[in-house]
Protein backbone atom coordinates (compact mmCIF):
# COMPACT_ATOMS: atom_id res chain seq x y z
CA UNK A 1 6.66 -55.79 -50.03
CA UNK A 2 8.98 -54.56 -52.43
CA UNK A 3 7.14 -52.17 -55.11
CA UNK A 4 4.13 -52.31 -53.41
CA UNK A 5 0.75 -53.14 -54.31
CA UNK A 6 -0.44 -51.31 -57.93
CA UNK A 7 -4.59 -51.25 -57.81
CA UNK A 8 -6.13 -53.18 -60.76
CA UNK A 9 -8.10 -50.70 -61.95
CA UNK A 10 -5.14 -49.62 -64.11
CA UNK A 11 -5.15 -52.82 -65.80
CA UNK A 12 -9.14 -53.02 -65.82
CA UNK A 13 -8.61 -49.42 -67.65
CA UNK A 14 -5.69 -50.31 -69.69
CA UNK A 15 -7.75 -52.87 -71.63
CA UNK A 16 -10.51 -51.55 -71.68
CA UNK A 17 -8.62 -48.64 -73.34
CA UNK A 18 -7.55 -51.41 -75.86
CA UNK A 19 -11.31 -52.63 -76.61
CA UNK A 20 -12.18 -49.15 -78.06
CA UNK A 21 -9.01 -49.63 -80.61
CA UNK A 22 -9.71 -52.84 -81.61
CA UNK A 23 -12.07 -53.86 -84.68
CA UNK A 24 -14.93 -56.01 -83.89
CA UNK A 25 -15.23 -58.98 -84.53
CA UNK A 26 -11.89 -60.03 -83.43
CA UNK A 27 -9.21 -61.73 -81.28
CA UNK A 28 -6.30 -60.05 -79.29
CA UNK A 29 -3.63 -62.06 -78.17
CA UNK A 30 -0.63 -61.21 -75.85
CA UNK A 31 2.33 -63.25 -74.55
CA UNK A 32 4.63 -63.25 -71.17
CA UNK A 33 8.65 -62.99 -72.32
CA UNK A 34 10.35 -66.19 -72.42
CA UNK A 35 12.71 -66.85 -70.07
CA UNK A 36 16.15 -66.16 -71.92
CA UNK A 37 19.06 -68.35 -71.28
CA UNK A 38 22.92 -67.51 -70.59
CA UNK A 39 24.73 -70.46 -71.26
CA UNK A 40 25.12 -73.71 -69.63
CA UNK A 41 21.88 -74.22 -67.10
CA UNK A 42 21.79 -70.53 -66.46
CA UNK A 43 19.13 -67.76 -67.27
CA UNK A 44 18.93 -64.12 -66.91
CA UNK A 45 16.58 -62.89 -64.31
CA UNK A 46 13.27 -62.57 -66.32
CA UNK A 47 11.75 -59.18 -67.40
CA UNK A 48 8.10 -59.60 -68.14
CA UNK A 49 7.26 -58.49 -71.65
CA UNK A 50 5.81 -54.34 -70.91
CA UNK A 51 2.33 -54.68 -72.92
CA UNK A 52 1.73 -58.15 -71.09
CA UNK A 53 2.23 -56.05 -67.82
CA UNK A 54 0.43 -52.76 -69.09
CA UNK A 55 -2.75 -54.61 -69.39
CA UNK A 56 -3.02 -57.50 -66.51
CA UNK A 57 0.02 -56.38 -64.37
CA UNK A 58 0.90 -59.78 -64.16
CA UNK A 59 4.97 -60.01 -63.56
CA UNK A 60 5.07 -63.94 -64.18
CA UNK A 61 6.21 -66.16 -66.98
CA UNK A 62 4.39 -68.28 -69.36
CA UNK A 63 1.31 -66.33 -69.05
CA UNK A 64 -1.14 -65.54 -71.79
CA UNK A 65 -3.67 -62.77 -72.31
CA UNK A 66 -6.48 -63.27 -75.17
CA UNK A 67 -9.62 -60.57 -75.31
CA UNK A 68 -12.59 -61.50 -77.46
CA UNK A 69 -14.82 -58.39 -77.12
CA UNK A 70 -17.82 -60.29 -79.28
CA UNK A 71 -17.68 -63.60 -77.07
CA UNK A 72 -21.24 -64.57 -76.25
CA UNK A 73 -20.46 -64.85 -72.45
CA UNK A 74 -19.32 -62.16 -71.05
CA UNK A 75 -17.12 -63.70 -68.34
CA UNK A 76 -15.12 -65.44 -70.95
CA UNK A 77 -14.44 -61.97 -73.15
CA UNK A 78 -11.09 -61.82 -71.43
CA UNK A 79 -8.75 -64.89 -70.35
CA UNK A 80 -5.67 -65.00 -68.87
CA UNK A 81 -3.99 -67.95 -69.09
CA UNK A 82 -1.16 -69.01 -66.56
CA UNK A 83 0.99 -71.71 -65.10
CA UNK A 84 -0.53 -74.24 -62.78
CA UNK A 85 1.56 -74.35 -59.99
CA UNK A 86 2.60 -77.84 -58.93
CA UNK A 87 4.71 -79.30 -55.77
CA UNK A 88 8.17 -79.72 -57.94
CA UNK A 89 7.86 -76.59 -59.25
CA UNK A 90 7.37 -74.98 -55.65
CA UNK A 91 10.37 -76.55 -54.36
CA UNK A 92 12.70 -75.48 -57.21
CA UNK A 93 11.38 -72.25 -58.65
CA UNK A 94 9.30 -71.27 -55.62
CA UNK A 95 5.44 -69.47 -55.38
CA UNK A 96 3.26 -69.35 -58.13
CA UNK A 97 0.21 -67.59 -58.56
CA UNK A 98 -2.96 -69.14 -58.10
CA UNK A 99 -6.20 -68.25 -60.27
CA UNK A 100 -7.71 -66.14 -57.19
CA UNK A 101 -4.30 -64.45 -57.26
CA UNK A 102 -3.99 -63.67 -60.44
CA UNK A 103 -7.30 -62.35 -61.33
CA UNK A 104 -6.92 -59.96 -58.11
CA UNK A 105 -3.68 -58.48 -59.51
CA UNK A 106 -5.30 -58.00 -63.23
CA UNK A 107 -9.19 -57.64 -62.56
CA UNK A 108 -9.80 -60.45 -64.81
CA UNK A 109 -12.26 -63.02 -63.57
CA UNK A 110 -11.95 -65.83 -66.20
CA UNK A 111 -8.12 -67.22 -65.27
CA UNK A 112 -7.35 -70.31 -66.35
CA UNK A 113 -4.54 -72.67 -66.76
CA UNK A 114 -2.18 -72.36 -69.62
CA UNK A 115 -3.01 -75.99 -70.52
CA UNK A 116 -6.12 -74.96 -71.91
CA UNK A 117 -4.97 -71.67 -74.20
CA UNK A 118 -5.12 -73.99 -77.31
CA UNK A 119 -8.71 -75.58 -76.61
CA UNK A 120 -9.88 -72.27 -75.73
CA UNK A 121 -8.16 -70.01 -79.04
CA UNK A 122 -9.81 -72.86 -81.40
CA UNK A 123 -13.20 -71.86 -79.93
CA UNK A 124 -12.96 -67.79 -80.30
CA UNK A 125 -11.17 -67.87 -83.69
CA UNK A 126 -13.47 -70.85 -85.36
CA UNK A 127 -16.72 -68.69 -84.01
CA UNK A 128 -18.59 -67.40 -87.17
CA UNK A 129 -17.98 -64.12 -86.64
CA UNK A 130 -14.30 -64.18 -85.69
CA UNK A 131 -13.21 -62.44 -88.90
CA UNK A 132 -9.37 -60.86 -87.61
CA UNK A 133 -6.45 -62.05 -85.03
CA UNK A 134 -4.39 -59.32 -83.34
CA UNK A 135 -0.90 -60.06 -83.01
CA UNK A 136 1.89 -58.53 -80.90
CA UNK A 137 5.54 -57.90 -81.68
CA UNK A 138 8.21 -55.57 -81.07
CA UNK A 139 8.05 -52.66 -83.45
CA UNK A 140 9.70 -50.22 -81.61
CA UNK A 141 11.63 -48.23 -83.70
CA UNK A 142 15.16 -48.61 -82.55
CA UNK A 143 14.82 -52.21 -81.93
CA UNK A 144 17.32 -54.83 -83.48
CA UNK A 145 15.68 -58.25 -83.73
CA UNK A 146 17.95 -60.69 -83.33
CA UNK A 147 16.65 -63.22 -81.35
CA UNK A 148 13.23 -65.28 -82.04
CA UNK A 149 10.24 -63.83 -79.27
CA UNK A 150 7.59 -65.92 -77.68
CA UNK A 151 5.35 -63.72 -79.82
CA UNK A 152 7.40 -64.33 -83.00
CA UNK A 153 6.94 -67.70 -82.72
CA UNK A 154 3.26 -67.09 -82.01
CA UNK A 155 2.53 -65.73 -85.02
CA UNK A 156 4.07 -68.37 -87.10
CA UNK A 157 2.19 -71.10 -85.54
CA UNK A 158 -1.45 -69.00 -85.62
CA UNK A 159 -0.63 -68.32 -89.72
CA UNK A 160 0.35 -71.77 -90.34
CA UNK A 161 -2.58 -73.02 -88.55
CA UNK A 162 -5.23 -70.43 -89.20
CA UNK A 163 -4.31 -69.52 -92.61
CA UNK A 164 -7.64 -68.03 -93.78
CA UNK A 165 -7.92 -65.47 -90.82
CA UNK A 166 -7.17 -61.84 -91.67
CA UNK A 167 -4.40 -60.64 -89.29
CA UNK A 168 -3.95 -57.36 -87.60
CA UNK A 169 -0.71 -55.54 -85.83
CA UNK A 170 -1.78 -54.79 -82.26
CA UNK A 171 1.82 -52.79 -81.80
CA UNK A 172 0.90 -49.36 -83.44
CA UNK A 173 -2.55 -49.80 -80.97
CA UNK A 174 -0.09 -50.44 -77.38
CA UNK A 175 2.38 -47.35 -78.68
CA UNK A 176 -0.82 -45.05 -78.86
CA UNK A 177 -2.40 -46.27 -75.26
CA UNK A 178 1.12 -46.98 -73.87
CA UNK A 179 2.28 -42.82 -75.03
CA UNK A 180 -0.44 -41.48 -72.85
CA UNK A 181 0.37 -42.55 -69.38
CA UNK A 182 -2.66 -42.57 -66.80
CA UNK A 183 -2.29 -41.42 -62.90
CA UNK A 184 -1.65 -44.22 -61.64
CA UNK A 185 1.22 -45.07 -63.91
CA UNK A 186 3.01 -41.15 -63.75
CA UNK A 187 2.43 -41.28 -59.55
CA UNK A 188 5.00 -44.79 -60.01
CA UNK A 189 7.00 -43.03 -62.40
CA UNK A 190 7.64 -40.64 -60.12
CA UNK A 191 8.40 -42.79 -57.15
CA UNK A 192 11.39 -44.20 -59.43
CA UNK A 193 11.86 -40.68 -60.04
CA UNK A 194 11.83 -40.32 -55.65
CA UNK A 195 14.19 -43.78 -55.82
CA UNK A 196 16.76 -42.81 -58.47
CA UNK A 197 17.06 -39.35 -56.40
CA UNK A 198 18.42 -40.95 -53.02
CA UNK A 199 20.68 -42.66 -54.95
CA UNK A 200 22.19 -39.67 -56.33
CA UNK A 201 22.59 -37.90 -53.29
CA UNK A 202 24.41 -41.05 -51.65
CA UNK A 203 26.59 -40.76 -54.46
CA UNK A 204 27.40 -37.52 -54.55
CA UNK A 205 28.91 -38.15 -50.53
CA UNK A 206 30.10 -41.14 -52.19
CA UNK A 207 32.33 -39.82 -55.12
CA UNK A 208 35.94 -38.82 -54.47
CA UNK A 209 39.14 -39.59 -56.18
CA UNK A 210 40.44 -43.22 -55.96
CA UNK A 211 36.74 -44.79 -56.12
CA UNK A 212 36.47 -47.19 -59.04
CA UNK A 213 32.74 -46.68 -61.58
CA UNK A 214 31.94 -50.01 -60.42
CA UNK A 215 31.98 -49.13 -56.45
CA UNK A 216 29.79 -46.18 -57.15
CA UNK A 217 27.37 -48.41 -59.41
CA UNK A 218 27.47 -50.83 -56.53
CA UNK A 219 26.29 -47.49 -54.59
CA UNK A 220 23.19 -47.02 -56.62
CA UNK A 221 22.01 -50.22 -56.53
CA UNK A 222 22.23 -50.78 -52.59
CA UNK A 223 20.01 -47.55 -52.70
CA UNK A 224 17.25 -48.59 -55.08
CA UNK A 225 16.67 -51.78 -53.40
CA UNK A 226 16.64 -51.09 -50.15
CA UNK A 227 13.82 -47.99 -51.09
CA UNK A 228 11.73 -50.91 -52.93
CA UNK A 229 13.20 -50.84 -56.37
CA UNK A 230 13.97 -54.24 -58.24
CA UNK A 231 16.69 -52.71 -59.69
CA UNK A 232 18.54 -50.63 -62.42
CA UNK A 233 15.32 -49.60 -65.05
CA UNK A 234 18.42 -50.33 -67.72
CA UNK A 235 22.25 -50.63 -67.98
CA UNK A 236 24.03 -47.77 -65.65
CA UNK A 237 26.31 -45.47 -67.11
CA UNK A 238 29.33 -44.43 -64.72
CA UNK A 239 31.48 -42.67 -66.86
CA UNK A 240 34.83 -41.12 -65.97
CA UNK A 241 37.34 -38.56 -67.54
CA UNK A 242 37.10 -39.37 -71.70
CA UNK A 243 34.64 -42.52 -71.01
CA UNK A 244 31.63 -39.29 -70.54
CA UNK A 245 32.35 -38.51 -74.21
CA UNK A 246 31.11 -42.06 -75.16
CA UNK A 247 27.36 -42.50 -75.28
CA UNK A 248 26.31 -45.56 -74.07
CA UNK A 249 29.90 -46.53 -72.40
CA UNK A 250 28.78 -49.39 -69.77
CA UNK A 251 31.82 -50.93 -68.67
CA UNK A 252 31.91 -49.20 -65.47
CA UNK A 253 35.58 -50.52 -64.88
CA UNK A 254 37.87 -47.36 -64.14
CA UNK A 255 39.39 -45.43 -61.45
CA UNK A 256 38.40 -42.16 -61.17
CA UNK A 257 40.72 -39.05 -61.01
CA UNK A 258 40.95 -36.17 -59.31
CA UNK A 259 40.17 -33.20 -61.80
CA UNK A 260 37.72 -35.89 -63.89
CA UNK A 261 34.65 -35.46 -64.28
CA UNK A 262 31.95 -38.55 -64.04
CA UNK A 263 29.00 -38.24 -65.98
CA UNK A 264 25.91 -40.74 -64.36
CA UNK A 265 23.20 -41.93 -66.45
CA UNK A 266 21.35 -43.92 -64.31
CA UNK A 267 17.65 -44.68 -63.24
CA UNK A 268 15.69 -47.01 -60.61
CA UNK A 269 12.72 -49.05 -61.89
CA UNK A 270 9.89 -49.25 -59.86
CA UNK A 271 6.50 -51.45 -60.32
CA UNK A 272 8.35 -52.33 -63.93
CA UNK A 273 8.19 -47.99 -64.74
CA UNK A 274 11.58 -46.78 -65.59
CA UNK A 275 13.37 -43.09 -64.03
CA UNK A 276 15.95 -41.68 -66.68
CA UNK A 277 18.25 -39.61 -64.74
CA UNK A 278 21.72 -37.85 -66.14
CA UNK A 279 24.11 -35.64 -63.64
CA UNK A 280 27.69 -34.87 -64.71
CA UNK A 281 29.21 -34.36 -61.49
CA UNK A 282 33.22 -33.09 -60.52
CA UNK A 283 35.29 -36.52 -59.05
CA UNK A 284 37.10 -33.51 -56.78
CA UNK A 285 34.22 -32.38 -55.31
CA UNK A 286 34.70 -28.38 -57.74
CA UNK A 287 34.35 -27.97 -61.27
CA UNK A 288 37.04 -26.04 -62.57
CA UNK A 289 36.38 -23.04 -64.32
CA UNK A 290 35.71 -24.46 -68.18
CA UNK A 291 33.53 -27.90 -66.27
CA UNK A 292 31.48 -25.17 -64.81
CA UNK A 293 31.28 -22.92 -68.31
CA UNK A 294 30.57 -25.81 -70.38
CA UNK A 295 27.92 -27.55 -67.82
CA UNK A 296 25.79 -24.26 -67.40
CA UNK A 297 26.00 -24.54 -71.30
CA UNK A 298 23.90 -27.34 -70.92
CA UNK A 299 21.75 -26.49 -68.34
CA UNK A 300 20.62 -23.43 -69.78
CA UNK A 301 19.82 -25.35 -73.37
CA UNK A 302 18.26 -27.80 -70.76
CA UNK A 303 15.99 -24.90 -69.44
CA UNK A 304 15.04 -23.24 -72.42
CA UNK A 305 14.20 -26.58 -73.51
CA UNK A 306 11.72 -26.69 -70.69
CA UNK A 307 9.81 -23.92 -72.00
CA UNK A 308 9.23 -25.33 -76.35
CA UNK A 309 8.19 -28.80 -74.87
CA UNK A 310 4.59 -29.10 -75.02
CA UNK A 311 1.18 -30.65 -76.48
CA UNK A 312 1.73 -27.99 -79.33
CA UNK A 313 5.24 -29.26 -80.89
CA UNK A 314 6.03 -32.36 -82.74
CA UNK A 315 9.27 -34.05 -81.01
CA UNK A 316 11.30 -34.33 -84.47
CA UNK A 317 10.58 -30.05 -84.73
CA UNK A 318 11.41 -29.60 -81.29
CA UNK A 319 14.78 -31.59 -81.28
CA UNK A 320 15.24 -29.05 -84.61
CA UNK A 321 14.55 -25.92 -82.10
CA UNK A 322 17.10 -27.59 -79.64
CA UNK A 323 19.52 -27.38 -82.47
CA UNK A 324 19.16 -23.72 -82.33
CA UNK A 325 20.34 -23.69 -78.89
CA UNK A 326 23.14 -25.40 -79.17
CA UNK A 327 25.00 -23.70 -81.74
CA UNK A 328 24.17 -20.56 -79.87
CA UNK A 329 25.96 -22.12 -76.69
CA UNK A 330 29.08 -23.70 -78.84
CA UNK A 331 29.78 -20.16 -80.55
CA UNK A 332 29.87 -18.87 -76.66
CA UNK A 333 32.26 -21.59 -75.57
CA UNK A 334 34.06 -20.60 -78.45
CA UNK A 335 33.79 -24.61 -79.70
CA UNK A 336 32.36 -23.53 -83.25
CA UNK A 337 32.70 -19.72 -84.83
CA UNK A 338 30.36 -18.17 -87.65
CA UNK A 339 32.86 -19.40 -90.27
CA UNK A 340 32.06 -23.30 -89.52
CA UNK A 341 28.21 -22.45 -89.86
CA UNK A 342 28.95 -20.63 -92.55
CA UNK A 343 30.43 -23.35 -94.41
CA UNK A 344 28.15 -26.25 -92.74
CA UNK A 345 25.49 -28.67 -94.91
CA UNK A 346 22.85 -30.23 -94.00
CA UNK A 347 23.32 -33.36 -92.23
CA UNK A 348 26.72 -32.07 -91.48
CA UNK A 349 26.16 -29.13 -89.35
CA UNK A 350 28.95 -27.42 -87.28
CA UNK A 351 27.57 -28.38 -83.64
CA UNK A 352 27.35 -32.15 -84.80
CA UNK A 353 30.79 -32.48 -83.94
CA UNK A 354 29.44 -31.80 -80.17
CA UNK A 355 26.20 -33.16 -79.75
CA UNK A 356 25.41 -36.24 -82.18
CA UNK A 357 22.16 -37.54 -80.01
CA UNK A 358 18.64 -36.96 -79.76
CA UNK A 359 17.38 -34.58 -77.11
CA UNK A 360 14.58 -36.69 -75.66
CA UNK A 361 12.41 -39.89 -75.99
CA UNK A 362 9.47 -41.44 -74.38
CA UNK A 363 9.67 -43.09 -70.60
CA UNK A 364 7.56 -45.27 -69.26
CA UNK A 365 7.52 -48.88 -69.18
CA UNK A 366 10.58 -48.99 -71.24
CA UNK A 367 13.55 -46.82 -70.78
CA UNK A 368 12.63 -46.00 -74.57
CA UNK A 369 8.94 -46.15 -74.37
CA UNK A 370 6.80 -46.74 -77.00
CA UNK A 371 5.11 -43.83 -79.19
CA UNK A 372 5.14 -41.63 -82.10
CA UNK A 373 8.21 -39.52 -82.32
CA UNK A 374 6.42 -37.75 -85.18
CA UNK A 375 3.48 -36.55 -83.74
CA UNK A 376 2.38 -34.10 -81.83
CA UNK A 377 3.33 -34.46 -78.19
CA UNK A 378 0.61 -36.10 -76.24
CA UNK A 379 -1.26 -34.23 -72.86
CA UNK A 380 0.23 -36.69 -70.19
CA UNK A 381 2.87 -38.13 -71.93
CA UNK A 382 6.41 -38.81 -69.98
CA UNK A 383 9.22 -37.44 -71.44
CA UNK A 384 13.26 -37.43 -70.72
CA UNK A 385 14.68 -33.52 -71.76
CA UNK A 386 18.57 -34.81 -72.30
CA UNK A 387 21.13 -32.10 -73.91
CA UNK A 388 25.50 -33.04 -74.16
CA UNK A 389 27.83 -31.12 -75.33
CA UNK A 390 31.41 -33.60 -75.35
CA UNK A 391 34.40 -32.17 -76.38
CA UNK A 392 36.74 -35.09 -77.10
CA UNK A 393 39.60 -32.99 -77.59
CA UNK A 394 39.35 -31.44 -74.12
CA UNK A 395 38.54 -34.71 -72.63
CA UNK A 396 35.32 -34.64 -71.42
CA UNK A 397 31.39 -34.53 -71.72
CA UNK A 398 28.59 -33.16 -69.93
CA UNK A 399 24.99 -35.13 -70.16
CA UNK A 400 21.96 -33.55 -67.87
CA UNK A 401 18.75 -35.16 -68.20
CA UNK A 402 15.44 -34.65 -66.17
CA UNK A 403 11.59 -36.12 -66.88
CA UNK A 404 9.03 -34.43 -67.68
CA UNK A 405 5.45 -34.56 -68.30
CA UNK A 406 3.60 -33.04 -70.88
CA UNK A 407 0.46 -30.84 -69.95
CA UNK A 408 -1.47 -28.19 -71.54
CA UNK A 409 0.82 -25.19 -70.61
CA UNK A 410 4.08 -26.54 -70.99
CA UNK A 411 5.69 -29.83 -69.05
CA UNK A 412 5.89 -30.89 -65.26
CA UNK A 413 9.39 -31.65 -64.40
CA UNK A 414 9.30 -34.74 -62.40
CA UNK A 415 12.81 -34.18 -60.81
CA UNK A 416 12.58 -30.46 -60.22
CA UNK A 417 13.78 -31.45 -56.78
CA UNK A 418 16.67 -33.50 -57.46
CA UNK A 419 20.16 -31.62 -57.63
CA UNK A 420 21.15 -29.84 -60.77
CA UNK A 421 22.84 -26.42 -59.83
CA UNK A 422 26.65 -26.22 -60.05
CA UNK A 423 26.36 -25.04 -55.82
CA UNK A 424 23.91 -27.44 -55.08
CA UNK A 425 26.12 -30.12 -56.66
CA UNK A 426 29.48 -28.91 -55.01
CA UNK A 427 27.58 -28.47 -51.78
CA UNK A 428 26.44 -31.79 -51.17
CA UNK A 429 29.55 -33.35 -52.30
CA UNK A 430 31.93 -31.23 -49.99
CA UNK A 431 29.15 -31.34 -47.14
């Protein structure tokens, strides 16, 4: 069974996590992701919404979570509301779950059909002491709304028909459970982690001149499936000679050269938890002798940034000490001198013209997990550590990323194992 079987006493946890967060007196609801369509009669492949999953682990559509911690009957304090499954529907769209299925994947023993959500969100909001509805949406802080949610429209029909409720944001509640990932979740991360690793070493036999980005995507992919993966955990970057000096360059459509190098940002998803790997790797099979200076540039800023990460360091200060490191490594490569810093302002620092990206951001769930990025660092929060340098006028960039977790003395580097030395690269691709 591909991703195998994920015990429901994360979810059980997860929510009851949530209970402690939430005011009483109140009503939580979550929705599934719809179902988003191409064009024509088509539709992507669907991608369950990540809070509906963090607390029931349920990966279908039109499903409905609603928690009423002050509900006089116990049983009925949490509901999960899903399709009935129905001959037609069989035929076409194939299995879907049944109550006894569903509340053994979520640990939730009141599942009922989604026919009755409205009869049943009447009765917990028009109880007497239902003062407040939690709402969901997507507050992340990079995200660019641009199409309507299930949730969106939610909360337009719960304000237009409940107009005298109070209304709370349930977001800023999921980013504060979501940041501080339990065992369960950091032992899947990890097997992504496991997953996105074979990949990389069938690549690195893989890669020689001649072979287009799209074979060696192709490449990846065969590997995470057949090792249980569902997929990519987001878009792959294959990038080749100048397209490494582009961030998020996902065309994967060249030819690579001898002499190139090809910087791979990729990462398997497994049990809906996202890997986040980054190798910058020689087409040839040898980094010349400036590949090899600049990428142990990066590794070593990737290193040292090993050591500041911690429970004690805010991310937005630690990106700052980061900072630090890089201009010491650019004034090595001879990239920047003392006269650029010298005349530098703020916001327009010399080693901008080098490295113009963040150095990490939360993993979990989403590629970009949810969180603070102001706060302190939380114990058992996942991390990516992701340093550049990209010199456009040499033609090239090198990215190297690892994931790490956060623990009272420093971080736990999930891919410590994985490739990242210039001989261990060169090795395996020449072996």
């Amino acid at each position: 069974m591909r991703n195998g079987k994920i015990k429901n006493t994360l979810f059980i946890t997860n929510r009851k996590r949530l209970r402690k967060l939430i005011k009483p007196d109140s009503v939580a609801v979550f929705n599934s992701n719809d179902i988003m369509p191409t064009s024509a009669d088509g539709t992507y492949p669907f991608k369950q919404n990540s809070d509906m999953f963090y607390l029931t682990g349920i990966n279908q559509e039109e499903s409905i979570l609603m928690i009423c911690p002050h509900f006089p009957d116990k049983r009925y304090q949490e509901i999960l509301f899903i399709r009935q499954p129905n001959e037609n529907l069989e035929k076409w769209e194939g299995h879907k779950l049944t109550t006894q299925e569903a509340t053994k994947i979520s640990g939730i023993s009141a599942v009922l059909w989604l026919s009755d959500f409205d009869k049943w969100f009447h009765h917990l909001v028009s109880l007497i002491n239902t003062k407040r509805v939690y709402l969901n949406s997507n507050e992340h802080y990079r995200a660019e709304i641009k199409v309507q949610s299930k949730d969106a429209r939610f909360i337009n029909w719960c304000k237009s028909k409940y107009p005298l409720h109070k209304y709370e944001r349930v977001a800023p509640l999921m980013a504060k459970l979501r940041s501080v990932k339990q065992k369960e979740e950091i032992k899947l991360i990890q097997k992504a982690v496991q997953i996105t690793e074979k990949g990389l070493l069938r690549v690195l036999k893989f890669v020689k001149p001649g072979v287009a980005e799209f074979e060696i995507e192709a490449e990846f992919i065969h590997e995470f499936i057949r090792n249980g993966s569902r997929g990519f955990g987001y878009s792959p970057i294959i990038a080749s000679g100048k397209n490494n000096t582009v961030l998020h360059y996902v065309e994967n459509n060249q030819v690579c050269r001898n002499g190139d190098l090809l910087l791979l940002d990729v990462g398997a998803e497994y049990g809906n938890y996202c890997a986040d790997l980054t190798r910058t790797i020689p087409v040839g099979g040898r980094y010349s002798e400036r590949q090899k200076e600049v990428y142990n540039s990066v590794l070593r800023i990737l290193k040292e940034s090993k050591k500041i990460m911690g429970t004690g360091i805010a991310y937005f200060d630690f990106h700052k000490e980061v900072e630090k490191l890089m201009e010491r490594e650019l004034l090595k490569l001879k990239l920047i001198d003392k006269t650029d810093i010298k005349n530098q302002t703020v916001g327009n620092e010399a080693f901008r013209r080098y490295y113009y990206h963040g150095t990490s951001h939360m993993l979990g769930l989403d590629v970009h997990d949810v969180g603070s990025m102001h706060h302190k660092m939380l114990l058992d929060s996942v991390w990516t550590i992701e340093p550049g340098i990209y010199i456009a006028e040499e033609g090239f960039g090198i990215r190297i990323e690892n994931d790490v977790v956060i623990k009272k003395n420093g971080v736990v580097d999930l891919m410590e194992k994985t490739p990242i030395e210039v001989d261990e690269i060169e090795e395996l691709m020449n072996s």
